[in-house]
C-alpha atoms as a PDB file:
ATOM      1  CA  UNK A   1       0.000   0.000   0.000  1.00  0.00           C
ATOM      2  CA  UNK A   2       1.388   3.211  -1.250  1.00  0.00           C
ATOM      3  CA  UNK A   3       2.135   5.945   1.462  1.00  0.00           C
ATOM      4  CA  UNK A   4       0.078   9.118   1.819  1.00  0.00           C
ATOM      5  CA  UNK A   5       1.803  12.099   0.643  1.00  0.00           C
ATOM      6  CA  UNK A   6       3.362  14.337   3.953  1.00  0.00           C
ATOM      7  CA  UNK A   7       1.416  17.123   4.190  1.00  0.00           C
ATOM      8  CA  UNK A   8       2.280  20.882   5.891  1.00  0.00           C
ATOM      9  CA  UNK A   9       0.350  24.179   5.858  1.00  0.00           C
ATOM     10  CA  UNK A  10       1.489  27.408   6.381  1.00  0.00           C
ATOM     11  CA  UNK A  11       0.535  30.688   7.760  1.00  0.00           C
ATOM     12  CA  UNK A  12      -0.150  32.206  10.976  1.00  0.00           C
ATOM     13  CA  UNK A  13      -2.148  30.562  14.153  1.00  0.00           C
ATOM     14  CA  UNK A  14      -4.511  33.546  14.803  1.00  0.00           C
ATOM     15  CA  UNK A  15      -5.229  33.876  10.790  1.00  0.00           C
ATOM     16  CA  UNK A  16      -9.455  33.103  10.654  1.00  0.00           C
ATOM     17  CA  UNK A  17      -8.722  31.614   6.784  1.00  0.00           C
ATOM     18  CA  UNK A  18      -5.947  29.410   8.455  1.00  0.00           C
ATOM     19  CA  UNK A  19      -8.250  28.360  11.235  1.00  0.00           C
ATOM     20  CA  UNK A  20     -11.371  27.270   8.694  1.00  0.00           C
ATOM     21  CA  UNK A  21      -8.594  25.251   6.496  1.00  0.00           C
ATOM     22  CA  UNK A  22      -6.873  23.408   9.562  1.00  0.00           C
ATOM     23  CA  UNK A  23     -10.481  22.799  10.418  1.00  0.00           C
ATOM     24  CA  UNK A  24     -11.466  21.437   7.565  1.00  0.00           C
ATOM     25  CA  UNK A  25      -8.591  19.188   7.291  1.00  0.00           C
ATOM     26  CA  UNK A  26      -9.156  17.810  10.675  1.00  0.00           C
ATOM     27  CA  UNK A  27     -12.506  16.997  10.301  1.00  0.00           C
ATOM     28  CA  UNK A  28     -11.592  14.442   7.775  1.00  0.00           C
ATOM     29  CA  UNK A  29      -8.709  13.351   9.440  1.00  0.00           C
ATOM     30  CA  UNK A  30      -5.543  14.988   7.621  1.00  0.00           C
ATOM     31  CA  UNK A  31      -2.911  14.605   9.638  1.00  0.00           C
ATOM     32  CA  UNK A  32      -0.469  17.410   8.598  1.00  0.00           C
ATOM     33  CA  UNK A  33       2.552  19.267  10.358  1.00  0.00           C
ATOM     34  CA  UNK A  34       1.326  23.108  10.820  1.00  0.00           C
ATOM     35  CA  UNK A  35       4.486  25.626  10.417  1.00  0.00           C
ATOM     36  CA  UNK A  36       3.683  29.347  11.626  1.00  0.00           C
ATOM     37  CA  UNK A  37       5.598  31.250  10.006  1.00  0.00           C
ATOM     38  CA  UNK A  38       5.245  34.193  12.387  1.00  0.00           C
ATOM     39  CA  UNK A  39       6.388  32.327  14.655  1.00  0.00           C
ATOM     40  CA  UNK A  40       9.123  30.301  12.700  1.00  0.00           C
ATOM     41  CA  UNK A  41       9.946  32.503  10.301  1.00  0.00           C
ATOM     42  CA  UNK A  42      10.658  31.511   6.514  1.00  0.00           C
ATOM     43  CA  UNK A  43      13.421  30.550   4.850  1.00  0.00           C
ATOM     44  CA  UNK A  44      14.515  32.377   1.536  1.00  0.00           C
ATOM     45  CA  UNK A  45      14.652  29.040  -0.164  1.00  0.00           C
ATOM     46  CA  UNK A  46      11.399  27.749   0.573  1.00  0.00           C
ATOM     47  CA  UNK A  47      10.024  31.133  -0.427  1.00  0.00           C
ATOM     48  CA  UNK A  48      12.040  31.616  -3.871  1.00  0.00           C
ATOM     49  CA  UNK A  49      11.016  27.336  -4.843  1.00  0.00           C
ATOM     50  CA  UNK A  50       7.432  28.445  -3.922  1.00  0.00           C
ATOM     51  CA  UNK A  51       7.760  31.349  -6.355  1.00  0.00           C
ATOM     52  CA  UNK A  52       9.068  29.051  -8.875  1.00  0.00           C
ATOM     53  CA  UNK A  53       6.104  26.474  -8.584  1.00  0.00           C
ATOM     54  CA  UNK A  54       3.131  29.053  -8.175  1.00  0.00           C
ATOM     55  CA  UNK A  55       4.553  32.756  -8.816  1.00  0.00           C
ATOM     56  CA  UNK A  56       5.442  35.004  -6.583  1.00  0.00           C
ATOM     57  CA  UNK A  57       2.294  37.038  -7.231  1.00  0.00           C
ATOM     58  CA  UNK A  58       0.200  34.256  -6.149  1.00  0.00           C
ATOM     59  CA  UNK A  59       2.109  34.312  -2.649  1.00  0.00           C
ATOM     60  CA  UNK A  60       1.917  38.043  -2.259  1.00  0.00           C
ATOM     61  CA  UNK A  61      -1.367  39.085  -0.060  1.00  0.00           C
ATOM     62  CA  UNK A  62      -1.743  42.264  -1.794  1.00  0.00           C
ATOM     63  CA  UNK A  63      -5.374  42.590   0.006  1.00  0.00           C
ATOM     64  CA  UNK A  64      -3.945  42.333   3.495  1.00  0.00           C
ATOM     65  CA  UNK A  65      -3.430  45.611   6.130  1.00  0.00           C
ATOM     66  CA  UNK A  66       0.392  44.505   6.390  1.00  0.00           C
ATOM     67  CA  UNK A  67       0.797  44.980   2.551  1.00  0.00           C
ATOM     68  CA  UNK A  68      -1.682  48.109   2.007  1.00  0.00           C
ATOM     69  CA  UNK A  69       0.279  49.842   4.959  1.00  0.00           C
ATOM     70  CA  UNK A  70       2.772  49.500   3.418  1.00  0.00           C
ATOM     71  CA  UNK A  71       4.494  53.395   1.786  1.00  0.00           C
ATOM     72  CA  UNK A  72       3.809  53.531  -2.263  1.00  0.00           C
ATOM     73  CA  UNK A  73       7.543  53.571  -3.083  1.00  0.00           C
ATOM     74  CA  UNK A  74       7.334  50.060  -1.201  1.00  0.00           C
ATOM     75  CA  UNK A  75       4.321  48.659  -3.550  1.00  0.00           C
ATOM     76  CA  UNK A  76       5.472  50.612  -6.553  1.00  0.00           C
ATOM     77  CA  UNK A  77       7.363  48.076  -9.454  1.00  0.00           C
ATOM     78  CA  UNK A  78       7.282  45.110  -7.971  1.00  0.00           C
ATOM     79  CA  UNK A  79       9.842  42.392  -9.417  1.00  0.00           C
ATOM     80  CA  UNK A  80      10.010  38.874  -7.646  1.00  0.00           C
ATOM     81  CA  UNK A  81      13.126  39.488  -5.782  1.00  0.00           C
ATOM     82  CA  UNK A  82      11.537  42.477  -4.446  1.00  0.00           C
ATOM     83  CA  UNK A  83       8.413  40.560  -3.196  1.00  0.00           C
ATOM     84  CA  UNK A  84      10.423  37.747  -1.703  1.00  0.00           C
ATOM     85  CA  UNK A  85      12.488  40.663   0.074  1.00  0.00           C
ATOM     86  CA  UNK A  86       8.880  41.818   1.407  1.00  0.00           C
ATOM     87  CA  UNK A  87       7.446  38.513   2.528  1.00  0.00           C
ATOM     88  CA  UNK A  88      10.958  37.666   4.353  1.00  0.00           C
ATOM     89  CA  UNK A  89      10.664  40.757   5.945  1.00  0.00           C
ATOM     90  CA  UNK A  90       6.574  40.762   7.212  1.00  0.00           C
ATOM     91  CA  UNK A  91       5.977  37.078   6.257  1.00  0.00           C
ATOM     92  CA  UNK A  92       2.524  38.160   7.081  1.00  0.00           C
ATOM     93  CA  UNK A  93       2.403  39.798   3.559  1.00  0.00           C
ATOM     94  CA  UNK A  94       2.594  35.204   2.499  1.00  0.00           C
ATOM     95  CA  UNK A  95      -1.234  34.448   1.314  1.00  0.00           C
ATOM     96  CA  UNK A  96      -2.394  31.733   3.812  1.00  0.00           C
ATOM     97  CA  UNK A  97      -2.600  28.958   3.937  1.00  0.00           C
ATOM     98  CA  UNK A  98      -0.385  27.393   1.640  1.00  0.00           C
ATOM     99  CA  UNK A  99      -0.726  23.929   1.517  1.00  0.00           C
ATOM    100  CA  UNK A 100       2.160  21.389   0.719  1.00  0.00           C
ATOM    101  CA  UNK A 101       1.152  17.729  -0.116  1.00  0.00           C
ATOM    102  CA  UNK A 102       3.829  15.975  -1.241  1.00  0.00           C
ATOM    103  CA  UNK A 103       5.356  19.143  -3.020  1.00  0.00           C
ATOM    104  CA  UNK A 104       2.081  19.964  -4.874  1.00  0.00           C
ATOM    105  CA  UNK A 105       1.495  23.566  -3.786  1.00  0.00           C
ATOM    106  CA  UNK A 106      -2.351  24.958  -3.193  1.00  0.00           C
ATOM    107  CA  UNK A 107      -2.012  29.014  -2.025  1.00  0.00           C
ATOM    108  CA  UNK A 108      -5.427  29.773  -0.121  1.00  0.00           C
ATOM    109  CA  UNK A 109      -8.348  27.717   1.179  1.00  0.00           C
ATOM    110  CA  UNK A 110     -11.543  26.987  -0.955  1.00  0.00           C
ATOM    111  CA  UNK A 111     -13.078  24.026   0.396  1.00  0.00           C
ATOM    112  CA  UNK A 112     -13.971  22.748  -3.250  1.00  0.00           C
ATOM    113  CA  UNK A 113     -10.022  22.828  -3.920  1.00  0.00           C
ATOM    114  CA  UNK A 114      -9.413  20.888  -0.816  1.00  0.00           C
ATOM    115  CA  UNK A 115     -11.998  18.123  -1.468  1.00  0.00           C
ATOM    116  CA  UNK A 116     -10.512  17.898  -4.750  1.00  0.00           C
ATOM    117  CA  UNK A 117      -6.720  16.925  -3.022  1.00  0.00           C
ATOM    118  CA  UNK A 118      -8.135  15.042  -0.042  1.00  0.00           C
ATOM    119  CA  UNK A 119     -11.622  13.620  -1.152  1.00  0.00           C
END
């Protein structure tokens, strides 16, 4: 019998769309390792392969208070390294959750997307 894929989400504890997606994946038993990353920071790598798999403007929360308090000059010509420099800096500025299973990348939570993965 083939072993399930490991699967980690990211984002912060306190986040309400991180709360509904841990949820979700608990109530049908997902086991999965949780990494805060406001807590645990994280890494440039993991960031910059992210960024090659989904695009870093996929993983920049451009909606978010940490991003739109950000000065103009700041959110003015964005480039990826630029971004990356950003989300290392305020990794609250990451879109949560993102959702690793077995190095297949999902950036948000939409239930349907989930039951699609898991279901």
């Amino acid at each position: 019998m083939a072993k399930a894929p490991a699967v980690a989400i990211y984002g912060i504890k306190n986040c309400d769309t991180m709360k509904k997606a841990r949820t979700w994946l608990e109530g049908r038993g997902v086991a999965y390792d949780f990494h805060d990353y406001k807590v645990s920071g994280i890494g440039r790598e993991v960031l910059e392969g992210w960024a090659r798999k989904v695009g870093w403007e996929v993983l920049l929360n451009r909606a978010g208070t940490t991003f739109r308090k950000l000065p103009d000059a700041a959110r003015a010509d964005l480039t990826e390294p630029k971004a990356i420099a950003l989300m290392l800096d305020q990794p609250s500025m990451i879109k949560r959750p993102v959702l690793d299973v077995g190095g297949r990348l999902t950036v948000g939570f939409k239930p349907e997307v989930y039951a699609d993965i898991f279901d």
